[in-house]
PDB file of N, CA and C in Angstrom:
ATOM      1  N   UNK A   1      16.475  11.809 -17.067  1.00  0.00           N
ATOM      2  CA  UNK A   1      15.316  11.472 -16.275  1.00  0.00           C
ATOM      3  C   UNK A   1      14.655  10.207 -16.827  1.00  0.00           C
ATOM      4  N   UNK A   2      14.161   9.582 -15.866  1.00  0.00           N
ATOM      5  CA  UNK A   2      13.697   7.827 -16.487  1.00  0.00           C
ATOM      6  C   UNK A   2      12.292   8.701 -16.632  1.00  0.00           C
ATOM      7  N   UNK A   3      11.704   7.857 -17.712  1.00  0.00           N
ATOM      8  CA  UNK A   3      10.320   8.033 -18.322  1.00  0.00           C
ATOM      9  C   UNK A   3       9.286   6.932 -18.363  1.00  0.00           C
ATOM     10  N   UNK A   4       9.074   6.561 -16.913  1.00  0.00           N
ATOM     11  CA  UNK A   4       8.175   5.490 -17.104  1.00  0.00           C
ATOM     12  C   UNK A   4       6.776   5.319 -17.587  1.00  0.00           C
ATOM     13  N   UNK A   5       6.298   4.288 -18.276  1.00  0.00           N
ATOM     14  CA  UNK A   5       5.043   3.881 -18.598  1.00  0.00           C
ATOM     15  C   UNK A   5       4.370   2.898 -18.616  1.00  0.00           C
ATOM     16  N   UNK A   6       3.376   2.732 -18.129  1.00  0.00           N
ATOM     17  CA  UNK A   6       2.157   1.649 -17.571  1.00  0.00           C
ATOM     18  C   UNK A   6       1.998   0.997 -18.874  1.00  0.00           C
ATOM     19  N   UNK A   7       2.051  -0.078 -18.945  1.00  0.00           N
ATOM     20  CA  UNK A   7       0.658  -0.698 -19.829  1.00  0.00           C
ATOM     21  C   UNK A   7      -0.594  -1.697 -18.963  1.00  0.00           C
ATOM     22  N   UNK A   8      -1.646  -0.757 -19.363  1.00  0.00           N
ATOM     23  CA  UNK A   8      -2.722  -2.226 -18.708  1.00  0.00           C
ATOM     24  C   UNK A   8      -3.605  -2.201 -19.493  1.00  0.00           C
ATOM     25  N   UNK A   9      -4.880  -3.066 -19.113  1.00  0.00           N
ATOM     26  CA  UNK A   9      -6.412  -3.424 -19.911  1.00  0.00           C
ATOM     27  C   UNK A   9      -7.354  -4.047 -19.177  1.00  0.00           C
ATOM     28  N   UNK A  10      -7.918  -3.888 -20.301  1.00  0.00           N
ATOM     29  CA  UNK A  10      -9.432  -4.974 -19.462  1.00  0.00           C
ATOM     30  C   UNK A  10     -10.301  -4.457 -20.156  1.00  0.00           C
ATOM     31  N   UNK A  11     -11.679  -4.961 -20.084  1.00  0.00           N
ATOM     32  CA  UNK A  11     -13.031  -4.702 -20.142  1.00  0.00           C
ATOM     33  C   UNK A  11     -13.590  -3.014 -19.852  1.00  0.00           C
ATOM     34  N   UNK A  12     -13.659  -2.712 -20.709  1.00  0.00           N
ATOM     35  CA  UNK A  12     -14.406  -0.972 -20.503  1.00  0.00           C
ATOM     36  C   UNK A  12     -15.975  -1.452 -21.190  1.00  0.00           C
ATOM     37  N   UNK A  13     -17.083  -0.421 -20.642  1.00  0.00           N
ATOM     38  CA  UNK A  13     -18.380  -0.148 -21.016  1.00  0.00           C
ATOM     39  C   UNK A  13     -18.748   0.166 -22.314  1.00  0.00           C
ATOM     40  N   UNK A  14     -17.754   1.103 -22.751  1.00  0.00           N
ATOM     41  CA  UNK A  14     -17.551   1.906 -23.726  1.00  0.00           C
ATOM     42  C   UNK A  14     -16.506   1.296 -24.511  1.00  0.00           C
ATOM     43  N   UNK A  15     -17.032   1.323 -25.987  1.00  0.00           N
ATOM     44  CA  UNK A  15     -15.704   0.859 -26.587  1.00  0.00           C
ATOM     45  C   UNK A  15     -14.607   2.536 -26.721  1.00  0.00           C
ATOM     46  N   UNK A  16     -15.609   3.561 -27.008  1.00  0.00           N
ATOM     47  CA  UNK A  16     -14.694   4.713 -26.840  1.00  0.00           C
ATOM     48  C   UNK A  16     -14.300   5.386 -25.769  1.00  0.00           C
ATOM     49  N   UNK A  17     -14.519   4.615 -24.641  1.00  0.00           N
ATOM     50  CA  UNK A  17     -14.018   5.756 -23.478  1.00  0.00           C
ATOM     51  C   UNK A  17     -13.288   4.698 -22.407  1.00  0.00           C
ATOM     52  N   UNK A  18     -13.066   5.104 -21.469  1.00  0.00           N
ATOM     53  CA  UNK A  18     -11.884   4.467 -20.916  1.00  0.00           C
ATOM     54  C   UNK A  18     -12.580   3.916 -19.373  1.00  0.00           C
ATOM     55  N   UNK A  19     -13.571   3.416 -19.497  1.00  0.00           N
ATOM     56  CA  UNK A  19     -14.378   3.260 -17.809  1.00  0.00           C
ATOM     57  C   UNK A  19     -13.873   1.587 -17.593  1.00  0.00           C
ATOM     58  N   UNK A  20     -13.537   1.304 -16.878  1.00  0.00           N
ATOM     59  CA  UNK A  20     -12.970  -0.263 -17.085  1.00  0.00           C
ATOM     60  C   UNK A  20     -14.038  -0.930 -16.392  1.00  0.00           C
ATOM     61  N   UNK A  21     -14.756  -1.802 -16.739  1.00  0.00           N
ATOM     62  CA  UNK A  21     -15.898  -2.620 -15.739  1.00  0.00           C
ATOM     63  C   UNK A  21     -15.088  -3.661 -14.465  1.00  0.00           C
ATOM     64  N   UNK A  22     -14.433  -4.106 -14.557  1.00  0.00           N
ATOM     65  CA  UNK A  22     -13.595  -4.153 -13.175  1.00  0.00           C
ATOM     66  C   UNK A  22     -12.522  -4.112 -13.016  1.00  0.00           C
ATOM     67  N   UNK A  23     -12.280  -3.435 -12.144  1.00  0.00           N
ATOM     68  CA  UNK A  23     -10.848  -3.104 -11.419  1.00  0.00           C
ATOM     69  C   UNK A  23     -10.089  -4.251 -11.279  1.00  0.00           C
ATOM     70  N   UNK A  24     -10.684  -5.189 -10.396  1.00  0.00           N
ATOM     71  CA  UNK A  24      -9.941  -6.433 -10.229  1.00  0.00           C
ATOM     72  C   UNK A  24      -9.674  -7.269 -11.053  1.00  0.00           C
ATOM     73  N   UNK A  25     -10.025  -7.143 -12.465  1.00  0.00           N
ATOM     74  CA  UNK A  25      -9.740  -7.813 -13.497  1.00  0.00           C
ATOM     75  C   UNK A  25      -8.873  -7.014 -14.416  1.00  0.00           C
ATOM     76  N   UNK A  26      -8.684  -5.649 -14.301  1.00  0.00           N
ATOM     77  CA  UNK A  26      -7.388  -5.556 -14.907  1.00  0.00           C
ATOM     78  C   UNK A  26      -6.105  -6.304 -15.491  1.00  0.00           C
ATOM     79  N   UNK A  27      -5.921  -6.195 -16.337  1.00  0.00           N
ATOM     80  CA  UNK A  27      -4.335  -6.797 -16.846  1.00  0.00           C
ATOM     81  C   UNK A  27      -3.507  -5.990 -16.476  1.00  0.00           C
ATOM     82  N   UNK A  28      -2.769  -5.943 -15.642  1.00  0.00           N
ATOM     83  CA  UNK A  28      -1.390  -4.951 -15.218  1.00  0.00           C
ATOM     84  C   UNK A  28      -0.548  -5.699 -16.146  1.00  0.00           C
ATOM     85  N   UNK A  29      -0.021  -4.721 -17.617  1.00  0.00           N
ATOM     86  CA  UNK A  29       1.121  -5.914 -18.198  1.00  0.00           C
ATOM     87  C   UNK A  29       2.324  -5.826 -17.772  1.00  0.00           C
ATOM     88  N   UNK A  30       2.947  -4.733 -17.242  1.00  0.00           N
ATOM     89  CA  UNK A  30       4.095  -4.381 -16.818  1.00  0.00           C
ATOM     90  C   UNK A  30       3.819  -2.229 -17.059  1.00  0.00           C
ATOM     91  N   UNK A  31       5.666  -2.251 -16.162  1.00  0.00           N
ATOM     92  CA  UNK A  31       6.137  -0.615 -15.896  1.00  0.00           C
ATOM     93  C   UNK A  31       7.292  -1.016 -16.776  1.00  0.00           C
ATOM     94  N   UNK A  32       7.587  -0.078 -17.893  1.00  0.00           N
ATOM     95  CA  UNK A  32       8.225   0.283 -18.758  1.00  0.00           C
ATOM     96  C   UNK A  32       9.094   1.331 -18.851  1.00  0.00           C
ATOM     97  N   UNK A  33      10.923   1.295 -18.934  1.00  0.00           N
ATOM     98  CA  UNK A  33      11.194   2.746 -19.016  1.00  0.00           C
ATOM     99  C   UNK A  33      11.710   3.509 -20.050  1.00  0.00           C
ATOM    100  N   UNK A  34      10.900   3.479 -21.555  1.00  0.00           N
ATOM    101  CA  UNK A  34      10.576   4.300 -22.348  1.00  0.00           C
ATOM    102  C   UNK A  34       9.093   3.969 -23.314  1.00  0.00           C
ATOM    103  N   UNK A  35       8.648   4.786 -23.873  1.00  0.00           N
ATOM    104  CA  UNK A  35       7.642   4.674 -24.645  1.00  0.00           C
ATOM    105  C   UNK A  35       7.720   3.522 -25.603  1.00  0.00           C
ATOM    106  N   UNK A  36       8.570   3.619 -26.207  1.00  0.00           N
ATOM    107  CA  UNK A  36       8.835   2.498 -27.328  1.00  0.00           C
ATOM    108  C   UNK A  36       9.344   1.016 -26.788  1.00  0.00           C
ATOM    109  N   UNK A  37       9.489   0.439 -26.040  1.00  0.00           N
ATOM    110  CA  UNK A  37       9.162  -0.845 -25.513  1.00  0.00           C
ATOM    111  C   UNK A  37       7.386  -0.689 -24.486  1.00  0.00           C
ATOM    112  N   UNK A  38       6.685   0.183 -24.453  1.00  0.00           N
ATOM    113  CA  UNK A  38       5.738   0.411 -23.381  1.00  0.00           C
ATOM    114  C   UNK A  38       5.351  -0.213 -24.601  1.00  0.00           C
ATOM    115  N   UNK A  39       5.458   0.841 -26.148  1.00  0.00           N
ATOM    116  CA  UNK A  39       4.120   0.418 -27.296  1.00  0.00           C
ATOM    117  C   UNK A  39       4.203  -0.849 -27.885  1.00  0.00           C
ATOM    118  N   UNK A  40       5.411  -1.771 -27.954  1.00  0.00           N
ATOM    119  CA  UNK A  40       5.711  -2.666 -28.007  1.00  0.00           C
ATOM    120  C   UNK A  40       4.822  -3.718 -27.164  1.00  0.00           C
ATOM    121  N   UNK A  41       4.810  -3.954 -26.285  1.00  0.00           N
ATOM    122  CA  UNK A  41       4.048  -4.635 -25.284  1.00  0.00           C
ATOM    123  C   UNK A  41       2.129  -4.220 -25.325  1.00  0.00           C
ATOM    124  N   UNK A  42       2.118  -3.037 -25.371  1.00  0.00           N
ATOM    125  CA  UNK A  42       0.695  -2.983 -25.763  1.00  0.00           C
ATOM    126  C   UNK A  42       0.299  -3.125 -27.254  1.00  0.00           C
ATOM    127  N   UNK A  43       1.117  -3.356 -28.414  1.00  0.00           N
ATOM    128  CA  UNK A  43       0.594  -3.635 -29.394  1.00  0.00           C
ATOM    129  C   UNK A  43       0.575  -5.832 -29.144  1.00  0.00           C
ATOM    130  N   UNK A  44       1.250  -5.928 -28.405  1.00  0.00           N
ATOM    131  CA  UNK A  44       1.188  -7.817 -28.390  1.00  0.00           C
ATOM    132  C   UNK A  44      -0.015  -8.231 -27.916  1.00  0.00           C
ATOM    133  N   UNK A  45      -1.039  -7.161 -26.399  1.00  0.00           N
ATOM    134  CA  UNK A  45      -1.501  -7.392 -25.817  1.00  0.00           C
ATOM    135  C   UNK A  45      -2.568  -6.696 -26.523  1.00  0.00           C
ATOM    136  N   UNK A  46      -2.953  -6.175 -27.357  1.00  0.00           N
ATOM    137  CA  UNK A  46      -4.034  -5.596 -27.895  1.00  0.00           C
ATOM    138  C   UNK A  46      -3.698  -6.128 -29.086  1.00  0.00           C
ATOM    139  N   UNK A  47      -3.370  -7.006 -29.876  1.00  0.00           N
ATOM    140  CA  UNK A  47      -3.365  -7.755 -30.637  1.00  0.00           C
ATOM    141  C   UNK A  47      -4.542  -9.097 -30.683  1.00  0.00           C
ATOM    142  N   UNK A  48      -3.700  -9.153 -29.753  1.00  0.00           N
ATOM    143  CA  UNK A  48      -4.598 -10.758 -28.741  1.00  0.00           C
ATOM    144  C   UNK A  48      -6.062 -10.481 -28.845  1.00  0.00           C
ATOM    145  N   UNK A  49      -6.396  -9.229 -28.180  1.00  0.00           N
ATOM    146  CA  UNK A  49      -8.019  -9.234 -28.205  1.00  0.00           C
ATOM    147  C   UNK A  49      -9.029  -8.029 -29.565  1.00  0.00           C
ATOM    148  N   UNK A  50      -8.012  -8.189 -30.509  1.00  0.00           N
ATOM    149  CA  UNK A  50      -8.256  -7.302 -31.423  1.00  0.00           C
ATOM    150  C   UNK A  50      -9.994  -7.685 -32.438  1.00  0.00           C
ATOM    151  N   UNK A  51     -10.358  -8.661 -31.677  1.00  0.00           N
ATOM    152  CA  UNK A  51     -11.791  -9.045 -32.258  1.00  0.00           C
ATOM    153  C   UNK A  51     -12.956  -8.539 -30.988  1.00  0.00           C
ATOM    154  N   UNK A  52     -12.063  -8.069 -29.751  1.00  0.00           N
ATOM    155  CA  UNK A  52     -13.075  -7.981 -28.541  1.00  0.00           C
ATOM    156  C   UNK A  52     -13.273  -6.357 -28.390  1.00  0.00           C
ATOM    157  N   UNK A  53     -14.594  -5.652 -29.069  1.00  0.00           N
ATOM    158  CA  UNK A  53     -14.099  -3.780 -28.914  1.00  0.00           C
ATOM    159  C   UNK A  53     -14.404  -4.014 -27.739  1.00  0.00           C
ATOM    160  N   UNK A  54     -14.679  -4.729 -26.547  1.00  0.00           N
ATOM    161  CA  UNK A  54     -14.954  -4.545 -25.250  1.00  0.00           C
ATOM    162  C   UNK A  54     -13.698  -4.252 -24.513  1.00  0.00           C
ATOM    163  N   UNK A  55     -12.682  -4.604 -25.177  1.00  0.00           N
ATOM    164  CA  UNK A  55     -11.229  -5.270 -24.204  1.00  0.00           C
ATOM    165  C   UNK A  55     -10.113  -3.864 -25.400  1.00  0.00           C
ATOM    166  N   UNK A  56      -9.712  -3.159 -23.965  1.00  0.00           N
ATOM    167  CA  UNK A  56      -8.751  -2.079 -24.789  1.00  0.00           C
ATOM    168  C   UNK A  56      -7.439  -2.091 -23.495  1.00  0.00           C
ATOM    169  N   UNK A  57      -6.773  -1.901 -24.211  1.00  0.00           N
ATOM    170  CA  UNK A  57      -5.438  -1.413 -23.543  1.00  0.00           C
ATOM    171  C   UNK A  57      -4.549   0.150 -23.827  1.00  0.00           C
ATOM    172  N   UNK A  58      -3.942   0.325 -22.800  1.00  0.00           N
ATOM    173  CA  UNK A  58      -3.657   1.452 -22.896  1.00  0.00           C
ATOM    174  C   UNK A  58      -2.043   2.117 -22.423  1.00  0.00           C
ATOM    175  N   UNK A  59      -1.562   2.693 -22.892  1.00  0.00           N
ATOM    176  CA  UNK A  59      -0.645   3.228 -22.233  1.00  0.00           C
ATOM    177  C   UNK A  59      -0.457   4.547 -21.150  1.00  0.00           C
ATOM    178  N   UNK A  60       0.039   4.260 -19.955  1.00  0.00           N
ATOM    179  CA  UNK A  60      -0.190   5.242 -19.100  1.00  0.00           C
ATOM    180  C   UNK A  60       1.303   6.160 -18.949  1.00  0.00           C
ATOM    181  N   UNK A  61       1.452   6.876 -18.956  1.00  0.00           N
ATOM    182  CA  UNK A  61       2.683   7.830 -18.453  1.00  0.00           C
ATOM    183  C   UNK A  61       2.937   8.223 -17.639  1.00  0.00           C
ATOM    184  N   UNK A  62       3.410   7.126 -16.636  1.00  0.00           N
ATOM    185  CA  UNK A  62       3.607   7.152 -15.555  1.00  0.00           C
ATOM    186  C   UNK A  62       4.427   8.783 -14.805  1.00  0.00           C
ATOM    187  N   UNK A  63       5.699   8.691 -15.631  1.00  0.00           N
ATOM    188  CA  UNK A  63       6.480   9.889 -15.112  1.00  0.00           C
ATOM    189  C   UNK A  63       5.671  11.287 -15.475  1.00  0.00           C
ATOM    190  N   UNK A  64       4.559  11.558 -16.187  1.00  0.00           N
ATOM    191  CA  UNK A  64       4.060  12.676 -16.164  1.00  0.00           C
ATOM    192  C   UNK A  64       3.156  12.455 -14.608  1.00  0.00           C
ATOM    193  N   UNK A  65       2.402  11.695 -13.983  1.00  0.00           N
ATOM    194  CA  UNK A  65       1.770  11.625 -12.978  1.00  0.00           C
ATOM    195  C   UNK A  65       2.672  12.313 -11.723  1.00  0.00           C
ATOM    196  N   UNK A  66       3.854  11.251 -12.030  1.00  0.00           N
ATOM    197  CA  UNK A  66       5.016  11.763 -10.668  1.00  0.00           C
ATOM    198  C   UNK A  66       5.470  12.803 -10.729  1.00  0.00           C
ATOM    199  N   UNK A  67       5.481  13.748 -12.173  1.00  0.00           N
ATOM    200  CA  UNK A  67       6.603  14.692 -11.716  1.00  0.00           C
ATOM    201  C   UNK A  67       5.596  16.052 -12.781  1.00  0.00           C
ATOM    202  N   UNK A  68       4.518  16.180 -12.592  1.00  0.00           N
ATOM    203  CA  UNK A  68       3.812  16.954 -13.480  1.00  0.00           C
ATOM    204  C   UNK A  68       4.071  18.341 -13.773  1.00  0.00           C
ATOM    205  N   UNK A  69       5.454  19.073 -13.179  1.00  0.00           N
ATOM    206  CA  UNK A  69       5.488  20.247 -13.501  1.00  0.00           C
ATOM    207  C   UNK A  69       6.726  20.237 -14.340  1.00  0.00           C
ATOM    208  N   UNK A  70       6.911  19.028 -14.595  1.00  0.00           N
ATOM    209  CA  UNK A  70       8.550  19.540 -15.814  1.00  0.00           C
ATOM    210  C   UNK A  70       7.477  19.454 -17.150  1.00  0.00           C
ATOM    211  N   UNK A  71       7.998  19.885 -18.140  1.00  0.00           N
ATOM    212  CA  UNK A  71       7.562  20.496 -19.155  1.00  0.00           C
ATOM    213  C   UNK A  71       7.355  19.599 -20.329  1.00  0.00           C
ATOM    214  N   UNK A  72       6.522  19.373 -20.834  1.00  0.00           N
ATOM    215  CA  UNK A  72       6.108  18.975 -22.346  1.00  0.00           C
ATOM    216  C   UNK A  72       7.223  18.409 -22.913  1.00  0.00           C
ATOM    217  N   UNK A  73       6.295  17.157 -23.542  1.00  0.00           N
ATOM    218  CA  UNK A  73       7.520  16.477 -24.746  1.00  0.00           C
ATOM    219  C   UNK A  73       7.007  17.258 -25.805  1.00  0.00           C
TER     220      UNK A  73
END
């Protein structure tokens, strides 16, 4: 089964919580199909703004969204 994962970012309210202040300014960095090139790409891109706690990135798991009843890693 492919295991895709999101990376994006932007501007949140919160440096601890995940509210993004705009949508349309998102960074979509790419869809990834395993974890370990996803974290790869979000450590380059959260590198970059590693002086801004405003600016976080994140990894999303995509294939748990699509297919939410197969079972736990």
């Amino acid at each position: 089964m492919q295991k895709l994962h999101l990376v994006m970012g932007g501007r949140v309210r919160d440096p601890q919580g995940l509210e993004f202040v705009d949508l349309k300014a998102l960074d979509l960095v790419g869809v990834f199909p395993d974890y370990a090139s996803a974290e790869d790409a979000w450590r380059q891109r959260a590198q970059r703004t590693v002086d801004d706690a405003e600016m976080k990135y994140v990894i999303v798991h995509l294939h748990r969204l699509l297919q939410p009843d197969l079972p736990g890693e």
